[in-house]
C-alpha atoms as a PDB file:
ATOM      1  CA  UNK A   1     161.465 175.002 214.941  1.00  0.00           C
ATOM      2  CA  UNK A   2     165.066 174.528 214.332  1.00  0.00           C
ATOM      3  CA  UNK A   3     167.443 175.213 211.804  1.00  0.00           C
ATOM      4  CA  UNK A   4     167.422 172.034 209.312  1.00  0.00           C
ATOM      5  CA  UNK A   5     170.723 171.331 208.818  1.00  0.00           C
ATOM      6  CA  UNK A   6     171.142 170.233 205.090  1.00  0.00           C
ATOM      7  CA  UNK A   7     173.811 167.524 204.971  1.00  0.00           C
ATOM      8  CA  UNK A   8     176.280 167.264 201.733  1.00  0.00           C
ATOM      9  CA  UNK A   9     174.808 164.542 198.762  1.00  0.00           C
ATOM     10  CA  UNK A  10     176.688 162.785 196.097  1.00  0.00           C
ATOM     11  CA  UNK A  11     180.203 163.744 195.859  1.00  0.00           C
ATOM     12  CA  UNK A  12     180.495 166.019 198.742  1.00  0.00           C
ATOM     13  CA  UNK A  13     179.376 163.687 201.018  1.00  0.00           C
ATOM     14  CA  UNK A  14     181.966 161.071 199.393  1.00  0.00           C
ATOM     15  CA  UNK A  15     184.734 163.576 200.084  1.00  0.00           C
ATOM     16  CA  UNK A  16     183.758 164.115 203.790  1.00  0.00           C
ATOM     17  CA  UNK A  17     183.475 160.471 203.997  1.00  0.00           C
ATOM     18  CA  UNK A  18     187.165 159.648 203.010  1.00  0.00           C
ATOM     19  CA  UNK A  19     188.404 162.304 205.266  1.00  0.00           C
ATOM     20  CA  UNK A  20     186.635 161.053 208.233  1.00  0.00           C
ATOM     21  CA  UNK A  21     187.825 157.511 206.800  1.00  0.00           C
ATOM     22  CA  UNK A  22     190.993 158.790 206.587  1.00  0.00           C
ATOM     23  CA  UNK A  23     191.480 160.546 210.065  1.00  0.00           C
ATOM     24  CA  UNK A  24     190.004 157.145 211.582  1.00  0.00           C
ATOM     25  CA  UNK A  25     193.265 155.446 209.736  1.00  0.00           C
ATOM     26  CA  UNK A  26     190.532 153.052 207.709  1.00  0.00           C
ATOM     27  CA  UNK A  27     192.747 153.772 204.664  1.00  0.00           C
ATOM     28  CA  UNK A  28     190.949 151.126 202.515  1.00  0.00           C
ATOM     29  CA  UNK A  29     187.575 153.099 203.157  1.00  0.00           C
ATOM     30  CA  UNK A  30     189.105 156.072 202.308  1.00  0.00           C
ATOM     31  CA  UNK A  31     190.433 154.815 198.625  1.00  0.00           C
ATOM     32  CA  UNK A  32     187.105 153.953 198.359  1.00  0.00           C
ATOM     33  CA  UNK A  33     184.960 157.147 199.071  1.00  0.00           C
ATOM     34  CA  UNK A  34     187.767 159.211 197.397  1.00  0.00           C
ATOM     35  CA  UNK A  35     187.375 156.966 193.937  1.00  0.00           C
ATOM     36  CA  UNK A  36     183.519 157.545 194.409  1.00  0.00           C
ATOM     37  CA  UNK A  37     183.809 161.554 194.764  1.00  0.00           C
ATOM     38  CA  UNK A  38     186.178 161.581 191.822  1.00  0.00           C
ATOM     39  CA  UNK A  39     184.160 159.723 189.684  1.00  0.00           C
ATOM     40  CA  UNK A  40     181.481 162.189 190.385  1.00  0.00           C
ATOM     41  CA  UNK A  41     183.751 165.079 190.148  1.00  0.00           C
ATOM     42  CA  UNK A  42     186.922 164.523 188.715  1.00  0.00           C
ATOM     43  CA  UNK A  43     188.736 167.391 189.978  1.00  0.00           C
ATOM     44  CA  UNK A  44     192.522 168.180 190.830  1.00  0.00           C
ATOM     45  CA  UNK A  45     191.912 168.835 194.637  1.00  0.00           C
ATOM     46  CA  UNK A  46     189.558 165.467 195.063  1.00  0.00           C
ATOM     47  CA  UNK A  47     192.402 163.793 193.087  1.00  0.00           C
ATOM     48  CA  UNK A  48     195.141 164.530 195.216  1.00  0.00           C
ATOM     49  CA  UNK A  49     192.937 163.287 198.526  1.00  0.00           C
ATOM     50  CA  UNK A  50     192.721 159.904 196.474  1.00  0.00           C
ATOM     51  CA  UNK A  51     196.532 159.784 196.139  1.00  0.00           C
ATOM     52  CA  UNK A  52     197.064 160.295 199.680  1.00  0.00           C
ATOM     53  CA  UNK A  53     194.776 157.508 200.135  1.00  0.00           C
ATOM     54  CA  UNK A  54     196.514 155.018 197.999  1.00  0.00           C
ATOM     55  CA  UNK A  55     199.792 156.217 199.010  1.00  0.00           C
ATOM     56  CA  UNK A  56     198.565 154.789 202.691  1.00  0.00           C
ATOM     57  CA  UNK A  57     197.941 151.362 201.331  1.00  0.00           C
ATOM     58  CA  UNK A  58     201.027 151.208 199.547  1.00  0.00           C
ATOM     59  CA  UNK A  59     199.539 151.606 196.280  1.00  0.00           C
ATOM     60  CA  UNK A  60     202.300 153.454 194.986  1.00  0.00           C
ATOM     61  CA  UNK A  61     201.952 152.375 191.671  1.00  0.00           C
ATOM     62  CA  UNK A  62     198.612 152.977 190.989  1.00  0.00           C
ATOM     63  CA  UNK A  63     198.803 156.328 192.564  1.00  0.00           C
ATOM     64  CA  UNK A  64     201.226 157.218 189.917  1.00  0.00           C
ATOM     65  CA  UNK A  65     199.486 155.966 187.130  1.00  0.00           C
ATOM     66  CA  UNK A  66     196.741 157.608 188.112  1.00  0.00           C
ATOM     67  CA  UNK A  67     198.332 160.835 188.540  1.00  0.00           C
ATOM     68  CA  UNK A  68     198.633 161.244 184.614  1.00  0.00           C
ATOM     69  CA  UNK A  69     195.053 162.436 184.438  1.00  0.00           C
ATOM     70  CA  UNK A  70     196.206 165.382 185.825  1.00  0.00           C
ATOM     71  CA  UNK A  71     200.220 165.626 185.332  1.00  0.00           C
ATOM     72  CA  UNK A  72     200.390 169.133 184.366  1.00  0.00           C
ATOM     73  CA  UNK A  73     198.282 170.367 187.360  1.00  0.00           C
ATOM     74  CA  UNK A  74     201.126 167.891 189.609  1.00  0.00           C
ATOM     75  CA  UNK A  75     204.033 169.395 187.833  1.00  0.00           C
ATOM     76  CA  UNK A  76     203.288 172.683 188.575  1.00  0.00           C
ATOM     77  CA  UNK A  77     201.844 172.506 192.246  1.00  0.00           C
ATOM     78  CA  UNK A  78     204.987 172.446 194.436  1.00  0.00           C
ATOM     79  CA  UNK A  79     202.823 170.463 197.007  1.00  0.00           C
ATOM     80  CA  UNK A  80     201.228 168.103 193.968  1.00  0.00           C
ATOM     81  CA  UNK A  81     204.993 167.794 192.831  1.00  0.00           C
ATOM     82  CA  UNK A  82     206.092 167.101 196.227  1.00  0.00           C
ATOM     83  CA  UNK A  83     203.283 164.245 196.293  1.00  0.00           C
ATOM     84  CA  UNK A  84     204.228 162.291 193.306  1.00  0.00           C
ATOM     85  CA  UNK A  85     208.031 162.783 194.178  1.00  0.00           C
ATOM     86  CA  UNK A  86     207.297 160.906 196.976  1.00  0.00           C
ATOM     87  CA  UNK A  87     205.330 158.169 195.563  1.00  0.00           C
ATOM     88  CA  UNK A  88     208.206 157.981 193.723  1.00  0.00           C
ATOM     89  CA  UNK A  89     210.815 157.603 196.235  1.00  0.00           C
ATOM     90  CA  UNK A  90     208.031 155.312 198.351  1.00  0.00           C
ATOM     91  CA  UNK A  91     208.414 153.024 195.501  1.00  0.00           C
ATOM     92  CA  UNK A  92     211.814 153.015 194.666  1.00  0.00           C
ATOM     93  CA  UNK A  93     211.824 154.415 191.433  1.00  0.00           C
ATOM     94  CA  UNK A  94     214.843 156.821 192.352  1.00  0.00           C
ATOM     95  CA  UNK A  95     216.153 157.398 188.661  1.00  0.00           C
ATOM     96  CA  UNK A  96     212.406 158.294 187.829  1.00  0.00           C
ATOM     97  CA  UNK A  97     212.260 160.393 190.922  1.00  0.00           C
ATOM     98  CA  UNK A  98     215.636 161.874 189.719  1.00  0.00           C
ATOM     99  CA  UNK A  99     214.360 162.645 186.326  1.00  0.00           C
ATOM    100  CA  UNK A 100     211.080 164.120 187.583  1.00  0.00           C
ATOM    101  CA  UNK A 101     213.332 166.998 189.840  1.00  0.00           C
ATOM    102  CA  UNK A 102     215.629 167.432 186.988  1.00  0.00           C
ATOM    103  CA  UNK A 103     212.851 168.304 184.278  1.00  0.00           C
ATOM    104  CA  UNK A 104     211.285 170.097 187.194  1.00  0.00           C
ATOM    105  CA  UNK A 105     214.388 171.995 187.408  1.00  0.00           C
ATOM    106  CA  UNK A 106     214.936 172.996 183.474  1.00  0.00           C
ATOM    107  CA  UNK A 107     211.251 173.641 183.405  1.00  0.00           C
ATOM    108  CA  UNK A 108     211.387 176.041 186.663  1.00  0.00           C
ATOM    109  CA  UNK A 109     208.818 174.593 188.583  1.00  0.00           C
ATOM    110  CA  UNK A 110     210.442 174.985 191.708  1.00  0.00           C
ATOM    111  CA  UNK A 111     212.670 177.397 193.411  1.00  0.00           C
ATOM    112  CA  UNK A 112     216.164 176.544 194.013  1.00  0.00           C
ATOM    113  CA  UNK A 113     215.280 176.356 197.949  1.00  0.00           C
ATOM    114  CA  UNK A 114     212.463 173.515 197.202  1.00  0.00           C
ATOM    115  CA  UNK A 115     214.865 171.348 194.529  1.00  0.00           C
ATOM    116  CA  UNK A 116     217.550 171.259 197.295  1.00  0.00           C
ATOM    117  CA  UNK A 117     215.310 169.644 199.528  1.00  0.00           C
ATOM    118  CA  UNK A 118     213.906 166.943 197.281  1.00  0.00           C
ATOM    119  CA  UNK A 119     217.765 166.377 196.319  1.00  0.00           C
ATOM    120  CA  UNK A 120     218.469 166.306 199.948  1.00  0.00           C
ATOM    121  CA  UNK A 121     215.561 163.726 200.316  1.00  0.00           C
ATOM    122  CA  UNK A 122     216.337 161.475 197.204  1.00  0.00           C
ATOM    123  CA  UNK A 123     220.132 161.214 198.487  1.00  0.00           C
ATOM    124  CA  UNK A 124     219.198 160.037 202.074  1.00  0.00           C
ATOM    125  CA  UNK A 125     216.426 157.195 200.566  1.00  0.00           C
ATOM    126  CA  UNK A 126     219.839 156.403 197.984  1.00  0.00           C
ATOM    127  CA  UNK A 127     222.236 156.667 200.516  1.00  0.00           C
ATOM    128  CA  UNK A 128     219.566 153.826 202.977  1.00  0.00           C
ATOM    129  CA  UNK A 129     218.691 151.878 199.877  1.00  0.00           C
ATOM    130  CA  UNK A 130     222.523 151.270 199.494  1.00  0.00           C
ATOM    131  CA  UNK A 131     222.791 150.151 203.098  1.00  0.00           C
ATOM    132  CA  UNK A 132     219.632 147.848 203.010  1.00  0.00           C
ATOM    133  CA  UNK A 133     220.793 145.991 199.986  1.00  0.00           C
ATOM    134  CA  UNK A 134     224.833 146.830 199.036  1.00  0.00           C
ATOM    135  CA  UNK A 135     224.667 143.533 196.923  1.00  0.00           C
ATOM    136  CA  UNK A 136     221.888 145.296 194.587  1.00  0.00           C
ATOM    137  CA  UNK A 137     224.126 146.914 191.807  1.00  0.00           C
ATOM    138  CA  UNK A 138     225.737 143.324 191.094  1.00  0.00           C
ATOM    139  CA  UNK A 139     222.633 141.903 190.667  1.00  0.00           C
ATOM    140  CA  UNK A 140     221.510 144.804 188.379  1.00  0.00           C
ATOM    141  CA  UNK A 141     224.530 144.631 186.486  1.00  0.00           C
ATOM    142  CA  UNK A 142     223.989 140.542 186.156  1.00  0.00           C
ATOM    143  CA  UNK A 143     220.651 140.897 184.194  1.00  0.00           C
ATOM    144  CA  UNK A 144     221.510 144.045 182.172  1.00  0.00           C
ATOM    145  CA  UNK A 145     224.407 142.074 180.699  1.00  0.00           C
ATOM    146  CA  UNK A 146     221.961 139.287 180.356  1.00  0.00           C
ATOM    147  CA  UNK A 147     219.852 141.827 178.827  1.00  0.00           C
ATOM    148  CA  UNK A 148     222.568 142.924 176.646  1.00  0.00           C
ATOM    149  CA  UNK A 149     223.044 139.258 175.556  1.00  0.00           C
ATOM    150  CA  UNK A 150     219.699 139.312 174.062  1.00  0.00           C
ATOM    151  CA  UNK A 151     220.154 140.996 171.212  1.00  0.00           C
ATOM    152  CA  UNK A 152     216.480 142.235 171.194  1.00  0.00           C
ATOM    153  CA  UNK A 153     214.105 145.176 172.418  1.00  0.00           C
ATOM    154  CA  UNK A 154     213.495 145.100 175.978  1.00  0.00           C
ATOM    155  CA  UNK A 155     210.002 145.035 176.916  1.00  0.00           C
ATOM    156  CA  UNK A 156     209.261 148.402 179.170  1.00  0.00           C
ATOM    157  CA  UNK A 157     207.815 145.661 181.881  1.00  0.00           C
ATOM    158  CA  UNK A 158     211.476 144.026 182.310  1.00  0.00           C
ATOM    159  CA  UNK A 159     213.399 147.636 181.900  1.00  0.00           C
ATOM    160  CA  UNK A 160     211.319 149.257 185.109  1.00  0.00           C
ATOM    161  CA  UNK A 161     212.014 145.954 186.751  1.00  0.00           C
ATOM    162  CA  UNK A 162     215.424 146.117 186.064  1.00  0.00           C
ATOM    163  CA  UNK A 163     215.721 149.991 187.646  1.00  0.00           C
ATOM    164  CA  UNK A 164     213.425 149.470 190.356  1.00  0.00           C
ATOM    165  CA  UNK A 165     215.765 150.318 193.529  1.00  0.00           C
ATOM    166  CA  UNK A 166     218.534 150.968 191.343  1.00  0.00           C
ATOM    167  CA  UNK A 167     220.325 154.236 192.776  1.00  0.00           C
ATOM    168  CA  UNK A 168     221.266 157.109 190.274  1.00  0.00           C
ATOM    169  CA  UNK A 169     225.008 156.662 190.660  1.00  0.00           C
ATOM    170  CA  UNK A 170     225.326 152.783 190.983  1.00  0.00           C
ATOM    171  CA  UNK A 171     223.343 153.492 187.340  1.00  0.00           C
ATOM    172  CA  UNK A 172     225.638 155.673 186.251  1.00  0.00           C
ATOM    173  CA  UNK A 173     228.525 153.598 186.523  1.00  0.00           C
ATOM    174  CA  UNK A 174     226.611 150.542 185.141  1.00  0.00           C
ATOM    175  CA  UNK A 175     225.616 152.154 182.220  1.00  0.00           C
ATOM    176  CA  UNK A 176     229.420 153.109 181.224  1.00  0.00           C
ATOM    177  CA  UNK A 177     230.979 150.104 181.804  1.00  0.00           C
ATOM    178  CA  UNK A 178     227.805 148.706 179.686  1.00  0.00           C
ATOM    179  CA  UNK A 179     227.539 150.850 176.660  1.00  0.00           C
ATOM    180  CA  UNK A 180     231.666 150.672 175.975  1.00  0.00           C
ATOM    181  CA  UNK A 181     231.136 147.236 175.321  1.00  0.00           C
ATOM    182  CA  UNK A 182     227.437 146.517 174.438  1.00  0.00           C
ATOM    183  CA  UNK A 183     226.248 144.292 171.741  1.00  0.00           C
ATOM    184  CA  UNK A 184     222.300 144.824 171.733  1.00  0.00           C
ATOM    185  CA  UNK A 185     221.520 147.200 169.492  1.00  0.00           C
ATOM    186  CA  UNK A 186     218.156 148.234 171.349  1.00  0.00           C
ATOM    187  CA  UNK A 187     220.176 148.233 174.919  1.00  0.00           C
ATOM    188  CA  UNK A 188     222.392 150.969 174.371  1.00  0.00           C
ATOM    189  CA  UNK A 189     220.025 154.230 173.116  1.00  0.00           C
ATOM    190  CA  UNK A 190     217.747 153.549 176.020  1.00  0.00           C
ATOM    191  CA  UNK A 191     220.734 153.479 178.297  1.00  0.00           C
ATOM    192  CA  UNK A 192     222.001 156.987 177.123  1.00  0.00           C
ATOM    193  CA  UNK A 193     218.487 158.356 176.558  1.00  0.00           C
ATOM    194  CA  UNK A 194     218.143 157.263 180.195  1.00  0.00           C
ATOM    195  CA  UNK A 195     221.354 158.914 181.120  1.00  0.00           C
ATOM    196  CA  UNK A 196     220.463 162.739 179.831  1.00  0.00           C
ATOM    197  CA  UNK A 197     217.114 162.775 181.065  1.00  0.00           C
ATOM    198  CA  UNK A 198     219.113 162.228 184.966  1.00  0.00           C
ATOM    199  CA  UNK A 199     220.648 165.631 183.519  1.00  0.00           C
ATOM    200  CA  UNK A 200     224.453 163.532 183.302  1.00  0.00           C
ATOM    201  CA  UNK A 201     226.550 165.749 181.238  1.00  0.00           C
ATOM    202  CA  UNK A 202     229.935 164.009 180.944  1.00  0.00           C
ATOM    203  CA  UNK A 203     231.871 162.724 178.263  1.00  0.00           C
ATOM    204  CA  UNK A 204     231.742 158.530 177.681  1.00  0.00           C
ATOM    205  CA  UNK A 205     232.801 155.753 175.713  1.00  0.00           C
ATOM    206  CA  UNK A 206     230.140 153.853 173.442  1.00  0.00           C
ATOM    207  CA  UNK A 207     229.953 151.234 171.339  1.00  0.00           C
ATOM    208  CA  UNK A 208     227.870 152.151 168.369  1.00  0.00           C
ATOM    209  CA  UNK A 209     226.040 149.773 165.880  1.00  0.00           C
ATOM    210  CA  UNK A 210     228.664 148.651 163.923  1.00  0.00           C
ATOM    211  CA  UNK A 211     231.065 147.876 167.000  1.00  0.00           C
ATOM    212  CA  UNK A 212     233.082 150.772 167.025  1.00  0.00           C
ATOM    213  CA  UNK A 213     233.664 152.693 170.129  1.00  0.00           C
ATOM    214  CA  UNK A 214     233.602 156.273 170.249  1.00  0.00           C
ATOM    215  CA  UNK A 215     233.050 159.160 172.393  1.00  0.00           C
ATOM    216  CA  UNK A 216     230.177 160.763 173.250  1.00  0.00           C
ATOM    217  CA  UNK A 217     229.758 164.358 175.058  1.00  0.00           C
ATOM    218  CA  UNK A 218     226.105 163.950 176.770  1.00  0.00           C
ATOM    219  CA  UNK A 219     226.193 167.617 177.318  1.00  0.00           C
ATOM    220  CA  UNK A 220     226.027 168.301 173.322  1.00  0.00           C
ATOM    221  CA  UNK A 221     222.959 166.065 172.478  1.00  0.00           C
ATOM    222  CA  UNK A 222     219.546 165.918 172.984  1.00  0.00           C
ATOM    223  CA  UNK A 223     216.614 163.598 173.478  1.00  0.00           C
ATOM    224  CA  UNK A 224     215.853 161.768 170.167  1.00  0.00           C
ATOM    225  CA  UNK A 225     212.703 163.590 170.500  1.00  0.00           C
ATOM    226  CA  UNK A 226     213.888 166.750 170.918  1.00  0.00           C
ATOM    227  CA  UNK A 227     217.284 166.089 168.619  1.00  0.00           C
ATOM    228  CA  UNK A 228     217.409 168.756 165.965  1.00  0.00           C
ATOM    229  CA  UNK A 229     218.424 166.525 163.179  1.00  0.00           C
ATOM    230  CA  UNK A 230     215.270 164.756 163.943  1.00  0.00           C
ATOM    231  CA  UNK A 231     213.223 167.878 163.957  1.00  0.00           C
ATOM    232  CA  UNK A 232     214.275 168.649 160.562  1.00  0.00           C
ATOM    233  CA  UNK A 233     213.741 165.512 158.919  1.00  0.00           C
ATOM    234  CA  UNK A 234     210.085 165.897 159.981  1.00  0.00           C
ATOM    235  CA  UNK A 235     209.709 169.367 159.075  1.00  0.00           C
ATOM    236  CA  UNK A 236     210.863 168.912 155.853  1.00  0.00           C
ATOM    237  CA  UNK A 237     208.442 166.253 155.248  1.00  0.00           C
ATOM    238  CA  UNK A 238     205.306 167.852 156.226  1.00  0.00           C
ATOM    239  CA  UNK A 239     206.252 170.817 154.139  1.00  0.00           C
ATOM    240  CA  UNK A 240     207.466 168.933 151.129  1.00  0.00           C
ATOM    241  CA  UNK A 241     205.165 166.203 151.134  1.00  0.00           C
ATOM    242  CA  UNK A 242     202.544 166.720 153.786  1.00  0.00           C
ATOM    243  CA  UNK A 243     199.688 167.759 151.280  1.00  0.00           C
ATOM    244  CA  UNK A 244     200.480 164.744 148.876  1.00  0.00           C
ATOM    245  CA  UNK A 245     199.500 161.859 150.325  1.00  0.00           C
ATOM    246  CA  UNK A 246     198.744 162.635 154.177  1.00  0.00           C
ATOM    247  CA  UNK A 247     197.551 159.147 154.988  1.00  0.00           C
ATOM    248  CA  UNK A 248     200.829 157.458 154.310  1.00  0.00           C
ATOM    249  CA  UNK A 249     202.845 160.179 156.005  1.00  0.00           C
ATOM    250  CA  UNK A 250     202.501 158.928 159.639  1.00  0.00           C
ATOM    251  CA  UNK A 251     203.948 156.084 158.682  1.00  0.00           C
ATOM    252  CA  UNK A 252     206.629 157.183 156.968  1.00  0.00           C
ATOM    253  CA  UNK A 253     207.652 159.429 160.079  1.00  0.00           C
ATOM    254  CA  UNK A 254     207.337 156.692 162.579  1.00  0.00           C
ATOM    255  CA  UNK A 255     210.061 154.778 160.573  1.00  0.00           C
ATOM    256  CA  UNK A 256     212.146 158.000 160.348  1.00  0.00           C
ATOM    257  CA  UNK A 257     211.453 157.831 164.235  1.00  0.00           C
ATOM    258  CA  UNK A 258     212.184 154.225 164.668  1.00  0.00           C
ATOM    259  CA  UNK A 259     215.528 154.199 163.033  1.00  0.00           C
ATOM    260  CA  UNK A 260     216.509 157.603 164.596  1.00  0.00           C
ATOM    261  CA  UNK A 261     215.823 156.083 168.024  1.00  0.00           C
ATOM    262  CA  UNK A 262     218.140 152.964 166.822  1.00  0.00           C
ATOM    263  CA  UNK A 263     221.313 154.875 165.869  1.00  0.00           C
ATOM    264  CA  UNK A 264     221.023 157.526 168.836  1.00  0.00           C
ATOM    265  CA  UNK A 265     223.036 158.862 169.952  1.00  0.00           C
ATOM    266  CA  UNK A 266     225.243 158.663 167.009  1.00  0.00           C
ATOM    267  CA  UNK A 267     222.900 159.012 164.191  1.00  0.00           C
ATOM    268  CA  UNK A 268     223.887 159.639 160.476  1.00  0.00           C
ATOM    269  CA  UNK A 269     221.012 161.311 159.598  1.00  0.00           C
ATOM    270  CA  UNK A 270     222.739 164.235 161.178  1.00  0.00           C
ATOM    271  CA  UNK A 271     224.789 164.829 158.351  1.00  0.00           C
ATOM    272  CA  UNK A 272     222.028 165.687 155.712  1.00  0.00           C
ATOM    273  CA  UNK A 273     218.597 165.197 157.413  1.00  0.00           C
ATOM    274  CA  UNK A 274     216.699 166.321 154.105  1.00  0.00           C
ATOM    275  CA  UNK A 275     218.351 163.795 152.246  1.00  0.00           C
ATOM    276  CA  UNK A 276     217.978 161.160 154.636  1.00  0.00           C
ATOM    277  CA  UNK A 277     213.668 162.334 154.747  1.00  0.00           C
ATOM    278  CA  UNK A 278     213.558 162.282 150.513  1.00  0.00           C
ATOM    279  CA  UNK A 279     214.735 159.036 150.303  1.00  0.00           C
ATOM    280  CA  UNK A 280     212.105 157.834 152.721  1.00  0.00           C
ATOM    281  CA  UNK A 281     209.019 159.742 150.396  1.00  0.00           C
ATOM    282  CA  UNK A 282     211.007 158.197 147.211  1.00  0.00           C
ATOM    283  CA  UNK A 283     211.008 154.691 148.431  1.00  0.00           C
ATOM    284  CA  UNK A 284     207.208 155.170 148.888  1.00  0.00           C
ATOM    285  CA  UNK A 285     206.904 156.609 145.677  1.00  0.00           C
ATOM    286  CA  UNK A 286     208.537 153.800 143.729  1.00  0.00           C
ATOM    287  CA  UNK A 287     206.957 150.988 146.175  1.00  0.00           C
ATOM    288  CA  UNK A 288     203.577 151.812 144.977  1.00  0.00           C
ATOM    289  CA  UNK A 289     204.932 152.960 140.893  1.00  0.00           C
ATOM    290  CA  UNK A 290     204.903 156.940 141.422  1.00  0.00           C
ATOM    291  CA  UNK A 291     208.570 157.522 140.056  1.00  0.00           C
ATOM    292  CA  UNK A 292     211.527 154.721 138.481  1.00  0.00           C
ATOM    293  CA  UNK A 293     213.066 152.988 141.463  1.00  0.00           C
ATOM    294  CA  UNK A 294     216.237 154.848 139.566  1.00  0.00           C
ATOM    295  CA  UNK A 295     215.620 157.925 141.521  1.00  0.00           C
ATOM    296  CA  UNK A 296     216.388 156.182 144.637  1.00  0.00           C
ATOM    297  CA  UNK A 297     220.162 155.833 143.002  1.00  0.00           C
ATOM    298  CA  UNK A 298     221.929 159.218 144.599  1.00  0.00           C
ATOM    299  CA  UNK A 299     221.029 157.910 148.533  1.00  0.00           C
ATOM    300  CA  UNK A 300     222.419 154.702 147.864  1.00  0.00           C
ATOM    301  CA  UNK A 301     224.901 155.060 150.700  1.00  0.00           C
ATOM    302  CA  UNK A 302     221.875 155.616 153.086  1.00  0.00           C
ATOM    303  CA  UNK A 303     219.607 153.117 151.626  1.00  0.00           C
ATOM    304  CA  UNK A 304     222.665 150.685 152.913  1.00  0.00           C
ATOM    305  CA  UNK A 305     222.195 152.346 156.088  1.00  0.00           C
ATOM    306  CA  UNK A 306     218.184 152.001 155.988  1.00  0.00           C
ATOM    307  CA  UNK A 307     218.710 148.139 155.033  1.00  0.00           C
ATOM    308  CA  UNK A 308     220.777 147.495 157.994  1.00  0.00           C
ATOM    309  CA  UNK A 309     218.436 149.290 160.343  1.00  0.00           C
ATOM    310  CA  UNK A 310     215.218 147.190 158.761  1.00  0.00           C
ATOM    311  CA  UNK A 311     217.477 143.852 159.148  1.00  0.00           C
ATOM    312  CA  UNK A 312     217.533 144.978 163.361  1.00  0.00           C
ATOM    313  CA  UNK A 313     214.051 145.694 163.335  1.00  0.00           C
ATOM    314  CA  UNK A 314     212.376 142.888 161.457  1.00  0.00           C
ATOM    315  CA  UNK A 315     213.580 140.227 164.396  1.00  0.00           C
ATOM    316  CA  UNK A 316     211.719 141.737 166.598  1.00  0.00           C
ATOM    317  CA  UNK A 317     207.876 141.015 164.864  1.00  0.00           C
END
């Protein structure tokens, strides 16, 4: 007798499947065998086969959001990297492709040969996407200063509308003219957030909260996440506080978040970030009768500060 030839089961057999699928062009077929061997085995390797998949049937989007499950493994695989820097580009997300290479870059996930050639590749998509559509950046800059008008949070849906096909220089230049004469209060931290994490490290006019406009050097500030000031605040009220009441500390720190994030990139709490954190744990202590509202009397200039902040925020709820 001959040999018996076993033939591959459950997700084996799905993987062979979508390659065959896939070599035949029946992309559709292939998304489909691909999402049935990663169901069964939800690896890395069968995960990047379903990408390639999707990326054929121009489901950019959902290739990307899919690729979270396994961002790390991505981030540092120059080809997974490559992949999702494409999907990128494929779906015109160019400052998102832009910021991808840039943390790539700081993080050194690639070599300086490999980063050249995704910049090389971003700039020619840029450089078509510019031809295709010149009129683009005035429309852009139309419903950011309709945005701006608003005078409340943009929802993340209309902001990666908004930079969908937007080039990273035509944003550059919108977000300047923008921010040294913007009026929402929400608009212009997510513009300048948005401008360090394309790695832009120039000096720039902004208009802060209360309407003044002032310099800014991107090159000396951080994230809001990352922002030292920040950092300390939080520090200082896990070690101070932490073991005291470690239910209500969350959300005391998501407010010292929240009105960080408003003020960036000019944010007071700079000046004495353990001050600024004690007067959040005080006002919690006196809300619920711990300690006489008195004690709350030395921060008075930032309880002014916190007022105006909780004014902003309560419009938007």
């Amino acid at each position: 007798m001959g040999e018996t030839i076993a033939f591959p089961e459950g997700w084996q057999r799905a993987v062979k499947l979508g390659e065959t699928a896939l070599a035949k062009k029946d992309y559709q077929k292939a998304v489909a065998y691909f999402e049935d061997a990663y169901r069964q085995r939800p690896t890395y390797p069968i995960h990047r086969r379903l990408l390639t998949a999707l990326e054929k049937v121009g489901g950019y989007k959902q290739a990307l959001a899919a690729a979270a499950e396994h961002q790390a493994d991505y981030d540092h695989d120059p080809e997974g990297f490559a992949q999702l820097f494409r999907l990128l580009l494929l779906d015109q997300q160019y400052l998102a492709a832009k910021t991808y290479l840039v943390r790539a870059q700081r993080q050194g996930w690639l070599t300086d040969d490999v980063v050249k050639v995704r910049q090389e590749e971003l700039a020619l998509l840029e450089k078509q996407q510019l031809f295709y559509d010149p009129d683009l950046p005035v429309i852009k800059k139309t419903v950011l200063s309709r945005l701006d008008g608003n005078l409340t949070a943009i929802p993340q849906k209309n902001w990666e509308d908004w930079i969908q096909g937007l080039t990273t220089n035509r944003f550059v230049r919108i977000a300047e003219s923008v921010l040294e004469q913007a009026h929402n209060p929400f608009l212009r931290p997510r513009l300048v957030e948005e401008l360090l994490k394309l790695g832009v490290a120039k000096r720039i006019k902004i208009r802060d909260l209360e309407g003044n406009v002032r310099e800014c050097q991107l090159a000396e500030i951080e994230l809001p996440e990352a922002d030292p000031a920040l950092l300390e605040m939080l520090r200082y009220l896990e070690a101070e506080h932490g073991h005291e009441d470690p239910t209500i500390l969350p959300l005391i720190a998501g407010e010292i978040q929240g009105h960080f994030a408003l003020s960036f990139p000019f944010s007071p709490q700079r000046v004495d970030p353990e001050g600024w954190a004690e007067s959040y744990w005080l006002e919690y202590q006196a809300a619920i009768g711990a300690v006489d509202p008195a004690v709350l009397n030395p921060f008075a200039e930032i309880q002014k500060i916190k007022a105006r902040y909780r004014e902003l925020l309560a419009g938007l709820y």
